[in-house]
PDB file of N, CA and C in Angstrom:
ATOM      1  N   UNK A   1     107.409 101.423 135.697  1.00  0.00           N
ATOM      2  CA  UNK A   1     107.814 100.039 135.646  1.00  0.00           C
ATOM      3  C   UNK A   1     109.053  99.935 134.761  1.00  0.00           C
ATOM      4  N   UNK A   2     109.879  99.452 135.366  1.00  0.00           N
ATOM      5  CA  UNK A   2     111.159  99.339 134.298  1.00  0.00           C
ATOM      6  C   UNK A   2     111.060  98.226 133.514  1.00  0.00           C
ATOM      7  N   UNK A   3     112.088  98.231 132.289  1.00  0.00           N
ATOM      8  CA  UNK A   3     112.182  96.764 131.051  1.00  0.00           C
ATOM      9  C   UNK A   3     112.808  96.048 131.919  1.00  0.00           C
ATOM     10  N   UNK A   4     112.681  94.895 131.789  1.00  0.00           N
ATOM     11  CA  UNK A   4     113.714  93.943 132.291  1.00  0.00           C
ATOM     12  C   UNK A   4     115.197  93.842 131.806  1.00  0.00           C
ATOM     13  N   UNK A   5     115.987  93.520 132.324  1.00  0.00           N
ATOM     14  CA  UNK A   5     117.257  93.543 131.482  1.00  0.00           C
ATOM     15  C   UNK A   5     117.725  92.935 130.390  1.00  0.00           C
ATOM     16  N   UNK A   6     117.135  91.478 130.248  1.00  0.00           N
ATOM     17  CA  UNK A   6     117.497  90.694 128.547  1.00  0.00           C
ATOM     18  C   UNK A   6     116.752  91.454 127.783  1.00  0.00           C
ATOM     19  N   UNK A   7     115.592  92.098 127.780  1.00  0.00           N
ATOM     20  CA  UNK A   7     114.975  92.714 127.077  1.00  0.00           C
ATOM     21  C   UNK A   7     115.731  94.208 126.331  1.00  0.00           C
ATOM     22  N   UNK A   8     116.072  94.951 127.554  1.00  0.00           N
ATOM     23  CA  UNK A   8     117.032  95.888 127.032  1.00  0.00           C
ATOM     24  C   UNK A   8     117.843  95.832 126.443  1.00  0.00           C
ATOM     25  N   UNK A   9     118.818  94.555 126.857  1.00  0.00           N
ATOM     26  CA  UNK A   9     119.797  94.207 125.955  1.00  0.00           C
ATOM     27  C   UNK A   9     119.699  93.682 124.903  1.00  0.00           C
ATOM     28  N   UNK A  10     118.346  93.029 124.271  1.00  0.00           N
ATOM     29  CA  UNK A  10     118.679  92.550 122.776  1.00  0.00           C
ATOM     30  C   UNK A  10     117.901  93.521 122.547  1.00  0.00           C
ATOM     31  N   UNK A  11     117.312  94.387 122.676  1.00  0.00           N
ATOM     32  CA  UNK A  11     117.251  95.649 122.065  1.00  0.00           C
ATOM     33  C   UNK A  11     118.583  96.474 121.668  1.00  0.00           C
ATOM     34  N   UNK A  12     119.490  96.618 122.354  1.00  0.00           N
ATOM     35  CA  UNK A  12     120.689  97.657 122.365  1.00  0.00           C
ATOM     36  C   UNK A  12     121.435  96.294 120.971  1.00  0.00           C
ATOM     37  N   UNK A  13     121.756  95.128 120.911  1.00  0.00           N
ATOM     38  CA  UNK A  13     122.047  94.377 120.083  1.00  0.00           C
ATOM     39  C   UNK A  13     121.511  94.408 118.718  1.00  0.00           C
ATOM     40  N   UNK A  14     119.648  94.601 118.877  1.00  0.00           N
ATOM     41  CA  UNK A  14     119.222  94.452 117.836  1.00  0.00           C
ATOM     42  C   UNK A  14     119.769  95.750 116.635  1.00  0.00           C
ATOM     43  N   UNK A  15     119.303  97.009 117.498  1.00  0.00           N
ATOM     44  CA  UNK A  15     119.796  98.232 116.542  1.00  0.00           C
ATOM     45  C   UNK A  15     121.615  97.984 116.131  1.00  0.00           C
ATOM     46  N   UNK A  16     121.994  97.467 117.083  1.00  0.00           N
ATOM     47  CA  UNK A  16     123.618  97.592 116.333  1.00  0.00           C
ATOM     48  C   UNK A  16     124.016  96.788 115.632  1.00  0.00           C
ATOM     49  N   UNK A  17     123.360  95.224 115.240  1.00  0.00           N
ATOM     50  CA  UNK A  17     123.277  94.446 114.059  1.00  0.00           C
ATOM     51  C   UNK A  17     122.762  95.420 113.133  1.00  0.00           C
ATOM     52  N   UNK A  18     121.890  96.015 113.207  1.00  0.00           N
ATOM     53  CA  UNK A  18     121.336  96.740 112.078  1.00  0.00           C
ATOM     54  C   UNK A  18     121.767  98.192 111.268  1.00  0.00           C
ATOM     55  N   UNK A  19     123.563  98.186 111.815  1.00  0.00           N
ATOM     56  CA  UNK A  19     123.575  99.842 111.839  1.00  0.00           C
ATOM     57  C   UNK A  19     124.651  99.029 110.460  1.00  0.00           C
ATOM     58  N   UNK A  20     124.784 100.549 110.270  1.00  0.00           N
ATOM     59  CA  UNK A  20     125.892 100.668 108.720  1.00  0.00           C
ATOM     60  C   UNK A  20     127.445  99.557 108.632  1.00  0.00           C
ATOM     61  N   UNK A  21     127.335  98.848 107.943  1.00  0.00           N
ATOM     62  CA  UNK A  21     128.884  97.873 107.902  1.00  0.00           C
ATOM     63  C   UNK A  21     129.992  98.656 107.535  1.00  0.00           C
ATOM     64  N   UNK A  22     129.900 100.021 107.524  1.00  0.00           N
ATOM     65  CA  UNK A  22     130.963 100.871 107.084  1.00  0.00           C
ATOM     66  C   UNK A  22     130.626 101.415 105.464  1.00  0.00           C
ATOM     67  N   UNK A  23     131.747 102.339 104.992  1.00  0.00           N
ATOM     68  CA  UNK A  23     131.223 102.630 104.021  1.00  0.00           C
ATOM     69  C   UNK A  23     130.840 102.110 102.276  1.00  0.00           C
ATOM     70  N   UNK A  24     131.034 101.078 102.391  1.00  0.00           N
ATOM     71  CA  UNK A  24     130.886 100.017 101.219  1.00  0.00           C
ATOM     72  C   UNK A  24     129.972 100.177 100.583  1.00  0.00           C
ATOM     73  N   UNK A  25     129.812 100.721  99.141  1.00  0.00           N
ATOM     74  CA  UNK A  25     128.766 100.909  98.868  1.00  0.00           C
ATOM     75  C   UNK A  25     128.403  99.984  98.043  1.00  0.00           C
ATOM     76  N   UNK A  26     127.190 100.066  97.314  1.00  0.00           N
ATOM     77  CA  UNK A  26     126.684  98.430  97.047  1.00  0.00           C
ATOM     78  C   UNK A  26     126.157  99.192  95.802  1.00  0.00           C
ATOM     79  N   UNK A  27     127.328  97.761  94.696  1.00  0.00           N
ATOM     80  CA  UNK A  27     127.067  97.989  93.555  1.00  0.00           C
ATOM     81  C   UNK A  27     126.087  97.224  92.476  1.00  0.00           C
ATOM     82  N   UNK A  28     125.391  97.927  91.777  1.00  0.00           N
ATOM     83  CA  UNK A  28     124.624  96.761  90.976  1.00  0.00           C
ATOM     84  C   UNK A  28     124.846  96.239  89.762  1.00  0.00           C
ATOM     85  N   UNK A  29     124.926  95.628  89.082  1.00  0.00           N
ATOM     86  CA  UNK A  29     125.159  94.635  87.852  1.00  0.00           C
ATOM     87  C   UNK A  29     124.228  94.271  86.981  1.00  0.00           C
ATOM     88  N   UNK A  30     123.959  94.897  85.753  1.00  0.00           N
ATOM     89  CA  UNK A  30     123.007  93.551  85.107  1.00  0.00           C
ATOM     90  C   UNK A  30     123.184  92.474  85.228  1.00  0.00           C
ATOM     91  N   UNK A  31     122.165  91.275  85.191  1.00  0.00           N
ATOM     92  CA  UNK A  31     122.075  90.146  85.685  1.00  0.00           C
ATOM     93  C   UNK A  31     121.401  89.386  84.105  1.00  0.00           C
ATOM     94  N   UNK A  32     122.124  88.529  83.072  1.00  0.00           N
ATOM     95  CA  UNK A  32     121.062  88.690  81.893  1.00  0.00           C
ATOM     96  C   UNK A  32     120.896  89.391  80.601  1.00  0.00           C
ATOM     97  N   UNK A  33     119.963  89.220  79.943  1.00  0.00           N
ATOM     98  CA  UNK A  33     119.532  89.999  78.839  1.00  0.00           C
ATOM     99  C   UNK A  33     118.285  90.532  79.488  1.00  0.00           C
ATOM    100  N   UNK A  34     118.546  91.667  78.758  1.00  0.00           N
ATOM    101  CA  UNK A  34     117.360  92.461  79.685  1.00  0.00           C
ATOM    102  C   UNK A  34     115.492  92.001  79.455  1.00  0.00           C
ATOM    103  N   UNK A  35     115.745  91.506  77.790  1.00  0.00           N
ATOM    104  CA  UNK A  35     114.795  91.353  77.227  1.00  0.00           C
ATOM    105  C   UNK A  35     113.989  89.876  77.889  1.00  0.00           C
ATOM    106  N   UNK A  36     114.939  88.860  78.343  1.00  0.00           N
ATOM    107  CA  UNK A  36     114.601  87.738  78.443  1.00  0.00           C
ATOM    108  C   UNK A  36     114.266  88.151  80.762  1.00  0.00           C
ATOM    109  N   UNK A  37     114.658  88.718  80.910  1.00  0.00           N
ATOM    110  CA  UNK A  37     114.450  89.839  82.412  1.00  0.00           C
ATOM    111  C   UNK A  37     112.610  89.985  82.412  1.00  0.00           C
ATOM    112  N   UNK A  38     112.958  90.702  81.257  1.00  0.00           N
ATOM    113  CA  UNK A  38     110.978  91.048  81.267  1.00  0.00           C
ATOM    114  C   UNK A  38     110.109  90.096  81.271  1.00  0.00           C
ATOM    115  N   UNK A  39     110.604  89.159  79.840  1.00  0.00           N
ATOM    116  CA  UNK A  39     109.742  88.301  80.046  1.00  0.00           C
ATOM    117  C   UNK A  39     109.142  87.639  81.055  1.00  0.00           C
ATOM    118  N   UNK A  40     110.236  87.227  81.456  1.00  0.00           N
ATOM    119  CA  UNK A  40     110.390  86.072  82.954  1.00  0.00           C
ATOM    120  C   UNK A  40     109.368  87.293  84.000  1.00  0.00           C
ATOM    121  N   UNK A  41     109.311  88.518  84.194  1.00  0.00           N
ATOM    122  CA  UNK A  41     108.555  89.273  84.754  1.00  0.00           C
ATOM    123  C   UNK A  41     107.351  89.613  84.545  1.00  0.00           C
ATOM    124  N   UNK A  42     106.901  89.508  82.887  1.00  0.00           N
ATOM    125  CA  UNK A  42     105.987  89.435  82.891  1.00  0.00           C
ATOM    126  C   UNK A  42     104.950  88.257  82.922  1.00  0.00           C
ATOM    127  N   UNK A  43     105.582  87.315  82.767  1.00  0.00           N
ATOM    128  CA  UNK A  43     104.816  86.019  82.966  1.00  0.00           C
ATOM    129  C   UNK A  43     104.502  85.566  84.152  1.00  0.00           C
ATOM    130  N   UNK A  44     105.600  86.193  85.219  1.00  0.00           N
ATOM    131  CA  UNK A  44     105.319  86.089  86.825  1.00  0.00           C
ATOM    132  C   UNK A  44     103.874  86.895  86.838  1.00  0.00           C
ATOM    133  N   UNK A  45     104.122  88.271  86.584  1.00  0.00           N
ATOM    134  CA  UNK A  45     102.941  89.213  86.415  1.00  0.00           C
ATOM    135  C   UNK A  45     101.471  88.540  86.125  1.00  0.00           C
ATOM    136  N   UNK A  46     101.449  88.261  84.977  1.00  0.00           N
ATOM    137  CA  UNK A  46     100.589  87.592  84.188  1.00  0.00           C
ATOM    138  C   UNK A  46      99.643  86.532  84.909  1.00  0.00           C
ATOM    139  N   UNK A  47     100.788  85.782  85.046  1.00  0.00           N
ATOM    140  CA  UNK A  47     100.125  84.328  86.167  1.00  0.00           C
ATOM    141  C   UNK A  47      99.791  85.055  87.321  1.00  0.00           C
ATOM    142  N   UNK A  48      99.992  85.923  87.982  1.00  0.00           N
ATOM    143  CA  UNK A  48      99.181  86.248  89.385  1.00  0.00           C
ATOM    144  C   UNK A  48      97.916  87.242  88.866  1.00  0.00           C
ATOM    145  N   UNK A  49      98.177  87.293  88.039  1.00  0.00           N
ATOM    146  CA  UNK A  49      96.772  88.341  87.334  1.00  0.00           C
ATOM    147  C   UNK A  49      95.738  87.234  87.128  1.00  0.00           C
ATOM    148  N   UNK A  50      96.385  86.249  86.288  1.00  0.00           N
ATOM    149  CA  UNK A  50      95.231  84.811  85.805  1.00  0.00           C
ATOM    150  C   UNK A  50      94.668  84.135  87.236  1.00  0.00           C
ATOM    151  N   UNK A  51      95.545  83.756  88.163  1.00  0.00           N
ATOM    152  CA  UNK A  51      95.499  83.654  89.422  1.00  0.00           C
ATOM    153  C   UNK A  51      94.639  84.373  90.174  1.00  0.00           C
ATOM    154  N   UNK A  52      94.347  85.524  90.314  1.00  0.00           N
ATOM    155  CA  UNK A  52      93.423  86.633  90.849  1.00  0.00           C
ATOM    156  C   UNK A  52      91.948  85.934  90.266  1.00  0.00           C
ATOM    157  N   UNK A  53      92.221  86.132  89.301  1.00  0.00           N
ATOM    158  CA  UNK A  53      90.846  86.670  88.459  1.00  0.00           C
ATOM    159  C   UNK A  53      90.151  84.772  88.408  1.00  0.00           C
ATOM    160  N   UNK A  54      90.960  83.868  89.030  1.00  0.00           N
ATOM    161  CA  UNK A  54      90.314  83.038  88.659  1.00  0.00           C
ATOM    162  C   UNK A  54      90.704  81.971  87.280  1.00  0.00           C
ATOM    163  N   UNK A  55      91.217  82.545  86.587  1.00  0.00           N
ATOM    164  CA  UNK A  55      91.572  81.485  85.444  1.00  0.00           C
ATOM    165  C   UNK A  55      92.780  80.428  85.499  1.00  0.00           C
ATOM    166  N   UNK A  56      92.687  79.712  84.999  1.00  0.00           N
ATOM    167  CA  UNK A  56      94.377  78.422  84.974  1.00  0.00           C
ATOM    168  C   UNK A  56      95.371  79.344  84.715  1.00  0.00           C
ATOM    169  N   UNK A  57      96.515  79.136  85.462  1.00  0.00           N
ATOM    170  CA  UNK A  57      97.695  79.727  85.164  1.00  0.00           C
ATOM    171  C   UNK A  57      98.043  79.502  83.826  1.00  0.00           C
ATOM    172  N   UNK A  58      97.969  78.291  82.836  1.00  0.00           N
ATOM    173  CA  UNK A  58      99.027  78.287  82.004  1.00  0.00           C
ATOM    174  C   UNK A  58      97.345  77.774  80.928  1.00  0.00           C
ATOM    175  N   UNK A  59      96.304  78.622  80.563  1.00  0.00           N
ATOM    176  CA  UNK A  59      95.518  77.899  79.464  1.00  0.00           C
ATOM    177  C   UNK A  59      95.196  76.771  78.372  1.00  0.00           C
ATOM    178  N   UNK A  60      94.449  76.329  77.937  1.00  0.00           N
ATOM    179  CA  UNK A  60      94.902  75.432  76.639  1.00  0.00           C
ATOM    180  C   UNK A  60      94.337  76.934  75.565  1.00  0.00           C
ATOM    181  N   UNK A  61      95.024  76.251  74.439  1.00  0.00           N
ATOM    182  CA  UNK A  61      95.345  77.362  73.430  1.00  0.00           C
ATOM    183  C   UNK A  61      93.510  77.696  72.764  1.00  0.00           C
ATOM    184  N   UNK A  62      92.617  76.347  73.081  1.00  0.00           N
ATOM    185  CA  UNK A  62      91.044  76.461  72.344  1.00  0.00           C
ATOM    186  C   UNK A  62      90.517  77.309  73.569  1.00  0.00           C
ATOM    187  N   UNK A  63      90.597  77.920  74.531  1.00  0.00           N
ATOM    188  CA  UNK A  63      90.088  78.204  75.738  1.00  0.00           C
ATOM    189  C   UNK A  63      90.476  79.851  75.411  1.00  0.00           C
ATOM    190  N   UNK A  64      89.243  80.806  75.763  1.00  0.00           N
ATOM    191  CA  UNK A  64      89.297  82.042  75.509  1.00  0.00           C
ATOM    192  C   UNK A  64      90.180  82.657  76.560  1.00  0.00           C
ATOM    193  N   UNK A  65      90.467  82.092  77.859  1.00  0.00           N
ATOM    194  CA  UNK A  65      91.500  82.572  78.952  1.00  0.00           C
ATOM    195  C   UNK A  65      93.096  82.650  77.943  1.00  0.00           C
ATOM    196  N   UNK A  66      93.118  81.721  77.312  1.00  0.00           N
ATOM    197  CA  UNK A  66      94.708  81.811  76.460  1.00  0.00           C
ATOM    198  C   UNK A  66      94.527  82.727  75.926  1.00  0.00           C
ATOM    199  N   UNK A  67      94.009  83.518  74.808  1.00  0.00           N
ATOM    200  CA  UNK A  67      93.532  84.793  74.078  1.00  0.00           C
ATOM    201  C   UNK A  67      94.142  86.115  75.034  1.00  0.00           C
ATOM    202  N   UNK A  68      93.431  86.086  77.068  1.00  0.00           N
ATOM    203  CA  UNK A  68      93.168  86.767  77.337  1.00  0.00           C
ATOM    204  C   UNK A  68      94.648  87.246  78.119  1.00  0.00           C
ATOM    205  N   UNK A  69      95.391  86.185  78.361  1.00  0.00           N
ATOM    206  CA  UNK A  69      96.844  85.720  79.023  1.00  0.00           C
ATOM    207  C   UNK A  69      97.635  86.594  77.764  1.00  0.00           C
ATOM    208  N   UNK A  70      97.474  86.457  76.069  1.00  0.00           N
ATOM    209  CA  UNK A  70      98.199  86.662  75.045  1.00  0.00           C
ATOM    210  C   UNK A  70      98.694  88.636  75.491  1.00  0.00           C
ATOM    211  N   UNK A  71      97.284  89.065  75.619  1.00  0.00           N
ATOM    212  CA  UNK A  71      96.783  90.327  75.219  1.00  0.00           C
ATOM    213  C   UNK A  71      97.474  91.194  76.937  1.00  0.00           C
ATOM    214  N   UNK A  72      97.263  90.326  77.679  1.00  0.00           N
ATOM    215  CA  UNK A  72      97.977  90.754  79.322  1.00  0.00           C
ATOM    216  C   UNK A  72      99.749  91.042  79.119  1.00  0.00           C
ATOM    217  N   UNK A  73      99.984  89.766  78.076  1.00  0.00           N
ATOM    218  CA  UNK A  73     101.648  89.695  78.374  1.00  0.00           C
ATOM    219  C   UNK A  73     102.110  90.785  77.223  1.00  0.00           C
ATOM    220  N   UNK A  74     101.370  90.782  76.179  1.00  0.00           N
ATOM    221  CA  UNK A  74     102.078  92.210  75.400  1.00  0.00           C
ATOM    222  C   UNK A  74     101.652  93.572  75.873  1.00  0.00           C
ATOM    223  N   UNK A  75     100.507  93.858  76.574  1.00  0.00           N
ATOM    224  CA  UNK A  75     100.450  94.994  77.343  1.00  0.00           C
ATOM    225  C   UNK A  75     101.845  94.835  78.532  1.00  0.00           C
ATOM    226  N   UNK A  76     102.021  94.076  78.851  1.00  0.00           N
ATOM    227  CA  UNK A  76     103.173  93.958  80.410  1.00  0.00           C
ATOM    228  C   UNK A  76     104.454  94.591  79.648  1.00  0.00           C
ATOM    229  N   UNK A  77     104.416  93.575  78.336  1.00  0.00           N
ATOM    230  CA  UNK A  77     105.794  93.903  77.550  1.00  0.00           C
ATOM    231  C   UNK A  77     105.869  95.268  76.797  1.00  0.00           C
ATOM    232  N   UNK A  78     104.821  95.918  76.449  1.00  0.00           N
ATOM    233  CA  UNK A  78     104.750  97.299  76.083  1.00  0.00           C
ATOM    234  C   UNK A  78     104.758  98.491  76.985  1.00  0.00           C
ATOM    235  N   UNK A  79     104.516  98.192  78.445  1.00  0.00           N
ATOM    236  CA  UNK A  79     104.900  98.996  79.399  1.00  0.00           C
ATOM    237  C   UNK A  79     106.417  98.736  79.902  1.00  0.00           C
ATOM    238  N   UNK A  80     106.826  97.826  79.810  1.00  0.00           N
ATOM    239  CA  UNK A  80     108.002  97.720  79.609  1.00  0.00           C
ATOM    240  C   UNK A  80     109.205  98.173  78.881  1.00  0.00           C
ATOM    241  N   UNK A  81     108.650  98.952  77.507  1.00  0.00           N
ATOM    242  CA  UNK A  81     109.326  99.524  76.682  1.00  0.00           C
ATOM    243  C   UNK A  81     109.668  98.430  75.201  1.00  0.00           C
ATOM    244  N   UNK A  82     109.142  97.248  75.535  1.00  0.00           N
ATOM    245  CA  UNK A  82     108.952  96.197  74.129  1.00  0.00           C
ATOM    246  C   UNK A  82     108.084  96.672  73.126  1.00  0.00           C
ATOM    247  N   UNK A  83     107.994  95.823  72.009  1.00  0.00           N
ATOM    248  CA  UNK A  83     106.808  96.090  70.886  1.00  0.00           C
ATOM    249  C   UNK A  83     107.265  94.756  70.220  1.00  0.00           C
ATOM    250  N   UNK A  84     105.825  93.778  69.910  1.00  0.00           N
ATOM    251  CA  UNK A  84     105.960  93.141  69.415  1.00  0.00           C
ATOM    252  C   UNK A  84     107.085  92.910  67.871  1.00  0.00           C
ATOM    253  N   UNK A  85     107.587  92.312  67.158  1.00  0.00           N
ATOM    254  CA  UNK A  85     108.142  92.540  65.960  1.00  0.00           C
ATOM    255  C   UNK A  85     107.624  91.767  64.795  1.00  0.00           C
TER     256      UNK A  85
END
């Protein structure tokens, strides 16, 4: 059974949108302080961890989930290469 022909053809289109723009290579930049980078990463982190497990994203401070959010974001930030100061 053969493809039909529009079919073939945005196939033959699709791969050649997708091929190399030439040789330009693609440079990267820090974006930031690196330190204020993590954070913002680990708090993304953090909140989908609190999120998982069930607890409020953002705790009140009398609530043992805040304690547990504290102890998540300096482990995030110590794999990160931070240490509290």
């Amino acid at each position: 059974m053969r493809a039909p022909l529009p079919l073939m053809l945005g196939t033959v289109l699709l791969v050649a949108a997708c091929g190399s723009s030439g040789d330009t290579p693609i440079v990267w930049e820090a974006d930031g302080d690196p330190i204020r980078i993590a954070q913002d990463a680990c708090t993304e982190e953090v909140s989908v961890l609190m999120r998982l497990r069930g607890y409020p994203r953002r705790p009140g401070p009398e609530t043992p989930q805040y304690e547990y959010r504290q102890i998540m974001f300096a482990r995030c930030m110590g794999r990160k290469g931070y240490v509290p100061e």
